[in-house]
C-alpha atoms as a PDB file:
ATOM      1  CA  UNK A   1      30.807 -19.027  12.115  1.00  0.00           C
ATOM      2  CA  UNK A   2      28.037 -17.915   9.986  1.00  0.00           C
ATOM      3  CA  UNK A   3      27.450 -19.009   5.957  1.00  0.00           C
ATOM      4  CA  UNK A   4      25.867 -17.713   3.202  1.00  0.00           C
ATOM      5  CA  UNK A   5      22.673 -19.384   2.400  1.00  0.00           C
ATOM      6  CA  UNK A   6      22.267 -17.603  -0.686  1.00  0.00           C
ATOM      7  CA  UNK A   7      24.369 -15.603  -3.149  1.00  0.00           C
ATOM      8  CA  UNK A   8      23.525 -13.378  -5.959  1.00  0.00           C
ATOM      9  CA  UNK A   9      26.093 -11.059  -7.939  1.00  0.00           C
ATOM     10  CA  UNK A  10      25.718  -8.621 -10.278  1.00  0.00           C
ATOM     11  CA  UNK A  11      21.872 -10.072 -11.140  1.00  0.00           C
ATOM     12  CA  UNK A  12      20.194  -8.298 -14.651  1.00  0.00           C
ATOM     13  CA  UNK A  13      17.075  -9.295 -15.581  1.00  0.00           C
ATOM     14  CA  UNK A  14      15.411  -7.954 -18.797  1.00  0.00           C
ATOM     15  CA  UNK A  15      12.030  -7.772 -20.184  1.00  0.00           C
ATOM     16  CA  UNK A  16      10.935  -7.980 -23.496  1.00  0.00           C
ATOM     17  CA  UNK A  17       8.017  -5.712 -24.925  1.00  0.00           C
ATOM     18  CA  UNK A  18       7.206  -5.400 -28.490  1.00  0.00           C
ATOM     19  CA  UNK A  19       8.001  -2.102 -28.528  1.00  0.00           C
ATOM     20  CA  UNK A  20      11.436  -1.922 -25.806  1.00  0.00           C
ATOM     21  CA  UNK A  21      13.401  -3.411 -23.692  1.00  0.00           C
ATOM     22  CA  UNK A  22      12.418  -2.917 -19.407  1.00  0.00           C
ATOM     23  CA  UNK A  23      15.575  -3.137 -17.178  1.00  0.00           C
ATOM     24  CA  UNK A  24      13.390  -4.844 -14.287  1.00  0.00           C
ATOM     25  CA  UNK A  25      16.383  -5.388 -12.324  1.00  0.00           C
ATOM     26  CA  UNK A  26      20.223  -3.884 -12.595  1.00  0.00           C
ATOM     27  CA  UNK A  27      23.461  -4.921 -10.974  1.00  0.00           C
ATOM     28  CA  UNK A  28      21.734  -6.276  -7.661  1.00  0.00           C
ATOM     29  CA  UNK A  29      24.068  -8.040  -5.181  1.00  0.00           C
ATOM     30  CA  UNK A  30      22.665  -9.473  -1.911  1.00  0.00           C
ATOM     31  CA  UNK A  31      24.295 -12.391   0.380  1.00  0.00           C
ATOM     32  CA  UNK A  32      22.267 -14.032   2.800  1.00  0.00           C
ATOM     33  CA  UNK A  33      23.133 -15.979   5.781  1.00  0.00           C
ATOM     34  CA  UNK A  34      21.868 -19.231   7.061  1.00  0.00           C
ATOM     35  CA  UNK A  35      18.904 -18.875   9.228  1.00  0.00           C
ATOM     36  CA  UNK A  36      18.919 -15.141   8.600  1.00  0.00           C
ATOM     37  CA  UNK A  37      15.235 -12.965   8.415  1.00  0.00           C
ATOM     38  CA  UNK A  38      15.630 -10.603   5.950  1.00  0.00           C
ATOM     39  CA  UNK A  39      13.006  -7.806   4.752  1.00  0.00           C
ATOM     40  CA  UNK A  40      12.543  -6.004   1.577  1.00  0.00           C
ATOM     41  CA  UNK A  41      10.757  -2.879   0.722  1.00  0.00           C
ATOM     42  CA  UNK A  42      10.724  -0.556  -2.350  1.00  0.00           C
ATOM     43  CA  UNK A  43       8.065   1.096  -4.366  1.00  0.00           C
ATOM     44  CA  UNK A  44       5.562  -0.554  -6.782  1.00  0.00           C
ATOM     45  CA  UNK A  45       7.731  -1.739  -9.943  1.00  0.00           C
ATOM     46  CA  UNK A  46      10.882  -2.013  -8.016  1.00  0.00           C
ATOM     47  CA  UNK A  47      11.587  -5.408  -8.362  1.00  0.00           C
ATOM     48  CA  UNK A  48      10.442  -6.798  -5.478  1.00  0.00           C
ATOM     49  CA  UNK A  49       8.602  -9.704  -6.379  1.00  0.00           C
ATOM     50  CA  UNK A  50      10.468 -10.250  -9.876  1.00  0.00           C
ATOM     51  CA  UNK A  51      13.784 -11.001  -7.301  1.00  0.00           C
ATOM     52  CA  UNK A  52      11.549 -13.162  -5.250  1.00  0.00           C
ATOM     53  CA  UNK A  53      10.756 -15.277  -8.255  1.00  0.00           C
ATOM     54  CA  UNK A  54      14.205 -15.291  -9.355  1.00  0.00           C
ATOM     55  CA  UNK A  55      15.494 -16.697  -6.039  1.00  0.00           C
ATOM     56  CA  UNK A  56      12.775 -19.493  -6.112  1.00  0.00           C
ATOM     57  CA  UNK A  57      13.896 -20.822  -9.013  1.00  0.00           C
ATOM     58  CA  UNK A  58       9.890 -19.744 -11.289  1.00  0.00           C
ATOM     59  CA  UNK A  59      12.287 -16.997 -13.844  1.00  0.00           C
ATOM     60  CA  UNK A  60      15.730 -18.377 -14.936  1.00  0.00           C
ATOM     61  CA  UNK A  61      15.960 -16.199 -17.922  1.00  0.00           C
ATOM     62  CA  UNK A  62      18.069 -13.624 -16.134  1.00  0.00           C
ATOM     63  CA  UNK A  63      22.095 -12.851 -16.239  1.00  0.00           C
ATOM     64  CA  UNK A  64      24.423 -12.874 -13.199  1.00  0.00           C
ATOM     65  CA  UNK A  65      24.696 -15.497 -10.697  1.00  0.00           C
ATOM     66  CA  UNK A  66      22.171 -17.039  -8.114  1.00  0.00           C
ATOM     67  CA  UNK A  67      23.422 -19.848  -5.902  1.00  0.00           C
ATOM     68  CA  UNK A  68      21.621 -21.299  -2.799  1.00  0.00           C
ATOM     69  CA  UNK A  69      24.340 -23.341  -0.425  1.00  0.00           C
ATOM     70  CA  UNK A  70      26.608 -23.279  -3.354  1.00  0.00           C
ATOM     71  CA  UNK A  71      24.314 -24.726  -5.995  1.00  0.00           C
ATOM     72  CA  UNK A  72      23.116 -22.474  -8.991  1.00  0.00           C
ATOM     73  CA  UNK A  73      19.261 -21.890  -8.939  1.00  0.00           C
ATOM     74  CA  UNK A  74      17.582 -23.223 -12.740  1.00  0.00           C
ATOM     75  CA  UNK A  75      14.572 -23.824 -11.484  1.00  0.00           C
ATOM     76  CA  UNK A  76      11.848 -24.298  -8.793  1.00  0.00           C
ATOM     77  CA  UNK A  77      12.649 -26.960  -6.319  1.00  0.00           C
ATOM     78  CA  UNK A  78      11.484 -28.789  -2.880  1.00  0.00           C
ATOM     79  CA  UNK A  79      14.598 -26.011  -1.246  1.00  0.00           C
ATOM     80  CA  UNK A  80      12.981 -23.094  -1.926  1.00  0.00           C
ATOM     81  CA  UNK A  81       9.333 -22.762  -0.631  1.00  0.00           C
ATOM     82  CA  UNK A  82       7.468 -19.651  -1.658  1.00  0.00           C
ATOM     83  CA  UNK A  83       4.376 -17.909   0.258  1.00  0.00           C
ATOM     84  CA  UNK A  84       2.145 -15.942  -2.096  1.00  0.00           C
ATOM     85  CA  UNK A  85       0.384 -13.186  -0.901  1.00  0.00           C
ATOM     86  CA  UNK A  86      -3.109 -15.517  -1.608  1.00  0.00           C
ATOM     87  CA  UNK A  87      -3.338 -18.844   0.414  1.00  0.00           C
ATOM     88  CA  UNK A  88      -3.674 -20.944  -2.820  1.00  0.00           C
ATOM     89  CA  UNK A  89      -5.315 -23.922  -1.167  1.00  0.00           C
ATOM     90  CA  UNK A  90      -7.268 -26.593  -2.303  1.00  0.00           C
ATOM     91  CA  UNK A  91     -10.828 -26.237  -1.801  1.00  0.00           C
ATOM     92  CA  UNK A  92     -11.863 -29.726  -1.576  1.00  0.00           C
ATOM     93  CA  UNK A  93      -9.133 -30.689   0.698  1.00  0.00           C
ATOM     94  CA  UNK A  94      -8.946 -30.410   5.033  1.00  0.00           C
ATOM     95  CA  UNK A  95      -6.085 -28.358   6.983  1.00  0.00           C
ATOM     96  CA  UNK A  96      -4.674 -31.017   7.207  1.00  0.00           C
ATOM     97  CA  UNK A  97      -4.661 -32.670   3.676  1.00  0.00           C
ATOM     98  CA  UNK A  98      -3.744 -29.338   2.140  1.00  0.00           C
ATOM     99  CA  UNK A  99      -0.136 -29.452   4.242  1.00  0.00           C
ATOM    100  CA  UNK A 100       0.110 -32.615   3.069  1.00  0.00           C
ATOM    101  CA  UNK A 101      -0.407 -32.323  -0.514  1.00  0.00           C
ATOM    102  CA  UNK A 102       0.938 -35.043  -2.356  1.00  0.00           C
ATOM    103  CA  UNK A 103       2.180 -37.256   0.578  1.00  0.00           C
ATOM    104  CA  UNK A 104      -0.001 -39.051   1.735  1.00  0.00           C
ATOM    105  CA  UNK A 105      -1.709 -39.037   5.397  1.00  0.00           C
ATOM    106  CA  UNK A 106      -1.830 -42.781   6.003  1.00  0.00           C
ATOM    107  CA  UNK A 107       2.094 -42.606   6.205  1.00  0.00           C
ATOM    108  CA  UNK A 108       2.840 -42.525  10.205  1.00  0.00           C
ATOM    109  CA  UNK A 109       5.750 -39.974   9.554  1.00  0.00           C
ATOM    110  CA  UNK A 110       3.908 -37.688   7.020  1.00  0.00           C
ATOM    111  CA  UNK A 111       0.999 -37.949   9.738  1.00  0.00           C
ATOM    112  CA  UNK A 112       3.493 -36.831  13.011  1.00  0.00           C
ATOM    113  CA  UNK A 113       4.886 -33.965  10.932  1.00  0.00           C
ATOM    114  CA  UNK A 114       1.791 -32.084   9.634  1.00  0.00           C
ATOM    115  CA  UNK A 115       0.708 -32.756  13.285  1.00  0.00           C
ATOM    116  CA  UNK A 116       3.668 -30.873  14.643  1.00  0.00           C
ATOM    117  CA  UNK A 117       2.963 -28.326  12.137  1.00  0.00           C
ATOM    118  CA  UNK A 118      -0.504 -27.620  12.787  1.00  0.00           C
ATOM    119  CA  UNK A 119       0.758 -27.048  16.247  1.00  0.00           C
ATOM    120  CA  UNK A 120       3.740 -24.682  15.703  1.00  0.00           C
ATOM    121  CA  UNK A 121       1.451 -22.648  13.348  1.00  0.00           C
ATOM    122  CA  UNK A 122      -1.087 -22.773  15.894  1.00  0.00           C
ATOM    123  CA  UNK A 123      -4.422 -24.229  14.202  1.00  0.00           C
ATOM    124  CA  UNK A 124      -4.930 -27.468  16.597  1.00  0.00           C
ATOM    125  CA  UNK A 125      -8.624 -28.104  16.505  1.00  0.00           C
ATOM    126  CA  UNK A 126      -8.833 -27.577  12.939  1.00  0.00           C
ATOM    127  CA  UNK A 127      -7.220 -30.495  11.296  1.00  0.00           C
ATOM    128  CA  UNK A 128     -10.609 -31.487   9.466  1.00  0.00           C
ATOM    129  CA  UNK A 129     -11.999 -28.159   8.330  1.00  0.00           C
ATOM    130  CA  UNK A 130     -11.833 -27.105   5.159  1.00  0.00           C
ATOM    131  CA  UNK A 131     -10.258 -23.657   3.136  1.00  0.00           C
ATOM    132  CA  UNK A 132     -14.176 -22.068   3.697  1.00  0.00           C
ATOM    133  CA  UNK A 133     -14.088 -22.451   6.984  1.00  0.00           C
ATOM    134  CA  UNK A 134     -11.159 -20.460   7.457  1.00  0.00           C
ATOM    135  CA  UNK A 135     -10.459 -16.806   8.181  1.00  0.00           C
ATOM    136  CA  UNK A 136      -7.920 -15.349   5.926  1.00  0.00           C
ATOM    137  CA  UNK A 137      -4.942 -15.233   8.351  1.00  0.00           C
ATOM    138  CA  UNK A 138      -6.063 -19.284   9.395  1.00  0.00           C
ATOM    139  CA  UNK A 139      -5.753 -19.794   5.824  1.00  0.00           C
ATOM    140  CA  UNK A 140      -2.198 -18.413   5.521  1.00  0.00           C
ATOM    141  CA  UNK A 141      -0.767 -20.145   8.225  1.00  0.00           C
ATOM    142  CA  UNK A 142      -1.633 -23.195   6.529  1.00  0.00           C
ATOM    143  CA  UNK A 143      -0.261 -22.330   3.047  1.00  0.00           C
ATOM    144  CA  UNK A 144       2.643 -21.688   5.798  1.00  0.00           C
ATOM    145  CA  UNK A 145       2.619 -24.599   7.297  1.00  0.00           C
ATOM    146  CA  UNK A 146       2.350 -26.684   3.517  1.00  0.00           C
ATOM    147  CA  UNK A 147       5.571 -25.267   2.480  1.00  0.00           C
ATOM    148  CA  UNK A 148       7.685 -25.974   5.733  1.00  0.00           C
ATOM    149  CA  UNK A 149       6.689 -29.927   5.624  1.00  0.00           C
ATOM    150  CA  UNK A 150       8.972 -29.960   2.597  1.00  0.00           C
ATOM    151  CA  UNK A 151      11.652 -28.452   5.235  1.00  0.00           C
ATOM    152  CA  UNK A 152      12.876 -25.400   2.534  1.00  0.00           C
ATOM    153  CA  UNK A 153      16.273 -23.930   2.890  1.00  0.00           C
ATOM    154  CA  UNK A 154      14.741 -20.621   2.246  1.00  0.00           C
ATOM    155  CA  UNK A 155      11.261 -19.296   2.668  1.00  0.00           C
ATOM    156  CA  UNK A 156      10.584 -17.384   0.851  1.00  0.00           C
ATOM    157  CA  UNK A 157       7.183 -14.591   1.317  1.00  0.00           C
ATOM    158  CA  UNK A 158       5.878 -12.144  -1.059  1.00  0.00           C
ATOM    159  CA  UNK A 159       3.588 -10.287   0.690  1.00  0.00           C
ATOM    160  CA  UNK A 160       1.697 -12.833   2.036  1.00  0.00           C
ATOM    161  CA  UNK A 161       0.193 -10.725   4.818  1.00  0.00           C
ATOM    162  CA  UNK A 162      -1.177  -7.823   2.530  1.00  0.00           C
ATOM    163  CA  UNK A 163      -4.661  -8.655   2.325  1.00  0.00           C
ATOM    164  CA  UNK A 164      -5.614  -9.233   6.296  1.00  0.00           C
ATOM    165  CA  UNK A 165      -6.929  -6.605   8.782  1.00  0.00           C
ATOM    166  CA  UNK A 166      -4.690  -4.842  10.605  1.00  0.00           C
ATOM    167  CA  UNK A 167      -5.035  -7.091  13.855  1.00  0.00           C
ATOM    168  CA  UNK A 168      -4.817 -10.053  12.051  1.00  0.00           C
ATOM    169  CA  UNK A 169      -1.780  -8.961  10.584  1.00  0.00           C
ATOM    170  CA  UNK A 170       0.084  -8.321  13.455  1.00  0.00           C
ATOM    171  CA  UNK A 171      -0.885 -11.605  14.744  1.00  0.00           C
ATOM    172  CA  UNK A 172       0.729 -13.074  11.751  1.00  0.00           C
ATOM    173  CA  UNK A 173       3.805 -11.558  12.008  1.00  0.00           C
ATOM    174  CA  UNK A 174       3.977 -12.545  15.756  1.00  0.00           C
ATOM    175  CA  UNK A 175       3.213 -16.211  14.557  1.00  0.00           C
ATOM    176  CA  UNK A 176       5.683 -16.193  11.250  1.00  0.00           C
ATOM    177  CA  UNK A 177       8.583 -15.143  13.894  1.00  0.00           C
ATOM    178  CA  UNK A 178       7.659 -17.993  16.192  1.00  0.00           C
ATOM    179  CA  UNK A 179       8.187 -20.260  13.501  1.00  0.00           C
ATOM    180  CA  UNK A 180      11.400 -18.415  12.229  1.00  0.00           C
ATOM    181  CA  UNK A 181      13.064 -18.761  15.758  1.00  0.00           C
ATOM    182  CA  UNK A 182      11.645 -22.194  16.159  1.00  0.00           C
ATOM    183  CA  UNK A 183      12.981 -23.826  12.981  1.00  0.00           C
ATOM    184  CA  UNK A 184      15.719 -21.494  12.079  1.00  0.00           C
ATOM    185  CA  UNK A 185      15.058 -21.442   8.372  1.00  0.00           C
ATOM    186  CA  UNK A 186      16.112 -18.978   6.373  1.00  0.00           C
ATOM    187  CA  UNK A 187      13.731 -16.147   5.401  1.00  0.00           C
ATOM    188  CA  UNK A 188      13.069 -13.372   2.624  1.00  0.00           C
ATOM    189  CA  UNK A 189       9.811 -11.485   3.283  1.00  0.00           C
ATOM    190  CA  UNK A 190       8.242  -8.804   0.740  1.00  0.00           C
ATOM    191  CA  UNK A 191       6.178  -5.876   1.573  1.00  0.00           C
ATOM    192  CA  UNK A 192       5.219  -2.212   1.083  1.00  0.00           C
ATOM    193  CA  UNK A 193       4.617  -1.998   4.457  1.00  0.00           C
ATOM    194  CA  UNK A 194       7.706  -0.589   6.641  1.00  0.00           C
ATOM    195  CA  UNK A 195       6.459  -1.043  10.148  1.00  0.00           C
ATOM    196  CA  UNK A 196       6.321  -4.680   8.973  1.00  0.00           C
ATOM    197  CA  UNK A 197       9.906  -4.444   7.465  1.00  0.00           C
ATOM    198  CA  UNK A 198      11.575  -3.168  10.866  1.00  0.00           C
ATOM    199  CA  UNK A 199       9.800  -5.608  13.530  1.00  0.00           C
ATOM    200  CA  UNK A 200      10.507  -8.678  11.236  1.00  0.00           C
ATOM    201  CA  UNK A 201      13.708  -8.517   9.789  1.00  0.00           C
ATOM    202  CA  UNK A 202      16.978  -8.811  11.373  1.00  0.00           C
ATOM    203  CA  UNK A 203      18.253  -6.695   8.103  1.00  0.00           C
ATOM    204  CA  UNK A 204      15.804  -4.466   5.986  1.00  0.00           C
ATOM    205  CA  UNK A 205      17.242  -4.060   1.531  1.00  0.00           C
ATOM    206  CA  UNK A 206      15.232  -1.091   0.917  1.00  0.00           C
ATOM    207  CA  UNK A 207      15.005  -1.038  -3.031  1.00  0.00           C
ATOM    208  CA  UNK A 208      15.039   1.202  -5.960  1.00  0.00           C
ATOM    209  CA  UNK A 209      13.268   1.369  -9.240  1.00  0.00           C
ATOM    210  CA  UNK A 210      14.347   2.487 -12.911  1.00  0.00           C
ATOM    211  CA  UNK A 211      15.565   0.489 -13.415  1.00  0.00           C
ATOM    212  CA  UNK A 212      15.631  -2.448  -9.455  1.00  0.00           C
ATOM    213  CA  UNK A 213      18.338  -2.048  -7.907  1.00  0.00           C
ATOM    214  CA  UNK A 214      19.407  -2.015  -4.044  1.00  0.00           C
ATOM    215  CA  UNK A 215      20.025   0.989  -2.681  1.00  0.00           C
ATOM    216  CA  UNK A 216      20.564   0.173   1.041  1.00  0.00           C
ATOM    217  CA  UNK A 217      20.862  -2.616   3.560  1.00  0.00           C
ATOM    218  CA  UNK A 218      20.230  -1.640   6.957  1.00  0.00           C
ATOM    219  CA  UNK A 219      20.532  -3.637  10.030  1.00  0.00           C
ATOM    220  CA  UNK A 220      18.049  -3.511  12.468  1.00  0.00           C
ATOM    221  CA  UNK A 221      19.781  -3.783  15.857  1.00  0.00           C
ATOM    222  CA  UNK A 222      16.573  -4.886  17.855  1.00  0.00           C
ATOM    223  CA  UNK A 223      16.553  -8.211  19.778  1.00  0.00           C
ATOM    224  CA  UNK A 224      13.583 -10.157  19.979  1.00  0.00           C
ATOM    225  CA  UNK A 225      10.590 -10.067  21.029  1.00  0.00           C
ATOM    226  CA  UNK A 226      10.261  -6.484  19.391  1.00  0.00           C
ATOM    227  CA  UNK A 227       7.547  -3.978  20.749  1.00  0.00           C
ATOM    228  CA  UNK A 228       6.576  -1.255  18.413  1.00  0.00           C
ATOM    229  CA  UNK A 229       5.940   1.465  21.000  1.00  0.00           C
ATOM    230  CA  UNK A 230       9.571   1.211  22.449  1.00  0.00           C
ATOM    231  CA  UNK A 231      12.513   3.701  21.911  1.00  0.00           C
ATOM    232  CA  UNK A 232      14.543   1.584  20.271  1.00  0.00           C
ATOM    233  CA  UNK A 233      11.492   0.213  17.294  1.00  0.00           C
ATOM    234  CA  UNK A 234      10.604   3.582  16.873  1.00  0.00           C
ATOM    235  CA  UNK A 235      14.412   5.097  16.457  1.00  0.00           C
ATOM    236  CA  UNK A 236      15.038   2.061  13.497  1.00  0.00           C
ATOM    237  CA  UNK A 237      11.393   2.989  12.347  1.00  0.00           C
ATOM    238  CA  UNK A 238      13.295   6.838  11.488  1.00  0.00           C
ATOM    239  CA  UNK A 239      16.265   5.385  10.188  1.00  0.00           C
ATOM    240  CA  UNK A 240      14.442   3.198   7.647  1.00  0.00           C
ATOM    241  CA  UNK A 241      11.923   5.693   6.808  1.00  0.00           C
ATOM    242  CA  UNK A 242      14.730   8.457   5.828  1.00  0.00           C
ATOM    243  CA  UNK A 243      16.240   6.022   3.664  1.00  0.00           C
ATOM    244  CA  UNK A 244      12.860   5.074   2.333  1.00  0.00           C
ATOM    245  CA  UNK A 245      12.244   8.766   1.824  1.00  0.00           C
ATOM    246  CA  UNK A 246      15.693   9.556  -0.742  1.00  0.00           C
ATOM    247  CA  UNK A 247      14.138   6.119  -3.072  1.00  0.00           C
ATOM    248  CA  UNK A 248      10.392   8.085  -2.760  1.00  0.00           C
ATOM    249  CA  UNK A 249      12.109  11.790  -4.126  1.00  0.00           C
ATOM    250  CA  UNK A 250      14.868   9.737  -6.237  1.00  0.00           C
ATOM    251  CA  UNK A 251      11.474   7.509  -7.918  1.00  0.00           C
ATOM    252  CA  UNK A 252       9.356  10.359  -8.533  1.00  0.00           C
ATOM    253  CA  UNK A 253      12.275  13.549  -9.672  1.00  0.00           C
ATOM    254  CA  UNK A 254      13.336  10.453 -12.344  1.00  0.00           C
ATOM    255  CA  UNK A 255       9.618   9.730 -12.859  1.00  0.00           C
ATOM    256  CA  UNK A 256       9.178  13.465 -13.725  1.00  0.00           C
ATOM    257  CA  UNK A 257      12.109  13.832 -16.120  1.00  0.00           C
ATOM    258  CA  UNK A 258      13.328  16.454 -13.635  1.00  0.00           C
END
């Protein structure tokens, strides 16, 4: 039987301008399960991102409740590893020192692991170069890579694929699913990008802004691998993009004071 990796009811989270008050996010509910790939989409000021930080634990100064496997998030921990849509690495460190951050190398089971992991994310050969030598999508899978070694319960990605070429992209996504299916940890992935949405999540939250809220969940009935040309893809691809479509008139009729 499946369980909830993560829990969050009736989440409110508030801004505070000189001049107002924002509602950045209103009455959001969302359950998880273990091992689950979810996707989120939504237009710019949605939300997005501010849920993503709320989940990892980086804002706390919201109301409602956020639990990961039962325990109340206050604050960032070694559970919750977070993907920015930059690499973030250190520039005077190898591949393989920047997956291993603060452990060190010389220990034999530090050393196995980030071996392991510069397999699974598919960099092998590269173990000694350094963040310059990289191409941007090498460069992700490491900042990948650094955050599974500290075996997360959730992963969690804020559009960390925004910034590479279209080929590259879809290269990523292939690899990020590989490691999804290979070590069954729990994913939420950001992005404006809806293609991206349907082939990678088993369940895509489209969201709504004015205040962020959720306005649908749908499930994406596609078994993997996914192939973007086929009936099926491109059917879910409608269903997702009609939904999408009511947030789009919904955003800009409130937008317009119409």
């Amino acid at each position: 039987m499946s369980k909830d990796a993560l829990v969050i009811e009736n989440l409110n989270k508030v801004f505070a301008t000189p001049n107002e008050q924002v509602v950045a996010l209103k009455n959001v509910e969302l359950t998880v399960e273990q091992g689950e790939f979810l996707t989120i989409i939504g237009p710019s000021g949605c939300g997005k991102s501010t849920l993503l930080k709320i989940i990892a634990g980086l804002d706390v100064d919201y109301t409602g409740k956020v639990e990961l496997n039962g325990q109340v998030i206050n604050g960032p921990s070694l559970e919750k590893g977070f993907i920015f849509q930059e690499p973030r690495l250190f520039p005077w460190l190898t591949v393989e020192k920047n997956i291993a951050g603060d452990q060190s190398l010389r220990d034999p089971n530090i050393k196995q692991q980030v071996t392991e992991l510069i397999k699974l994310v598919k960099l092998e050969g590269f173990e000694k170069a350094y963040p310059r030598e990289l191409s941007g999508g090498m460069a992700q899978r490491v900042s990948i890579a650094r955050a599974l070694l500290r075996n997360p319960a959730i992963l969690l990605l804020d559009e960390p694929f925004g910034a590479l070429d279209a080929f590259t992209r879809s290269h990523m996504q292939e690899v990020l699913l590989n490691i999804w299916q290979t070590n069954k940890t729990t994913m939420i992935f950001v992005t404006h990008d809806l293609d991206e949405a349907v082939f990678l999540g088993q369940r895509v939250v489209i969201m709504n802004p004015r205040p962020g809220h959720i306005k649908s969940v749908l499930p994406i009935d596609l078994s993997f691998p996914r192939k973007r040309s086929s009936l099926g893809f491109q059917e879910m691809r409608r269903a997702v993009l009609n939904e999408f479509e009511k947030v789009e008139e919904e955003t800009y009729t409130v937008g317009a004071g119409i």
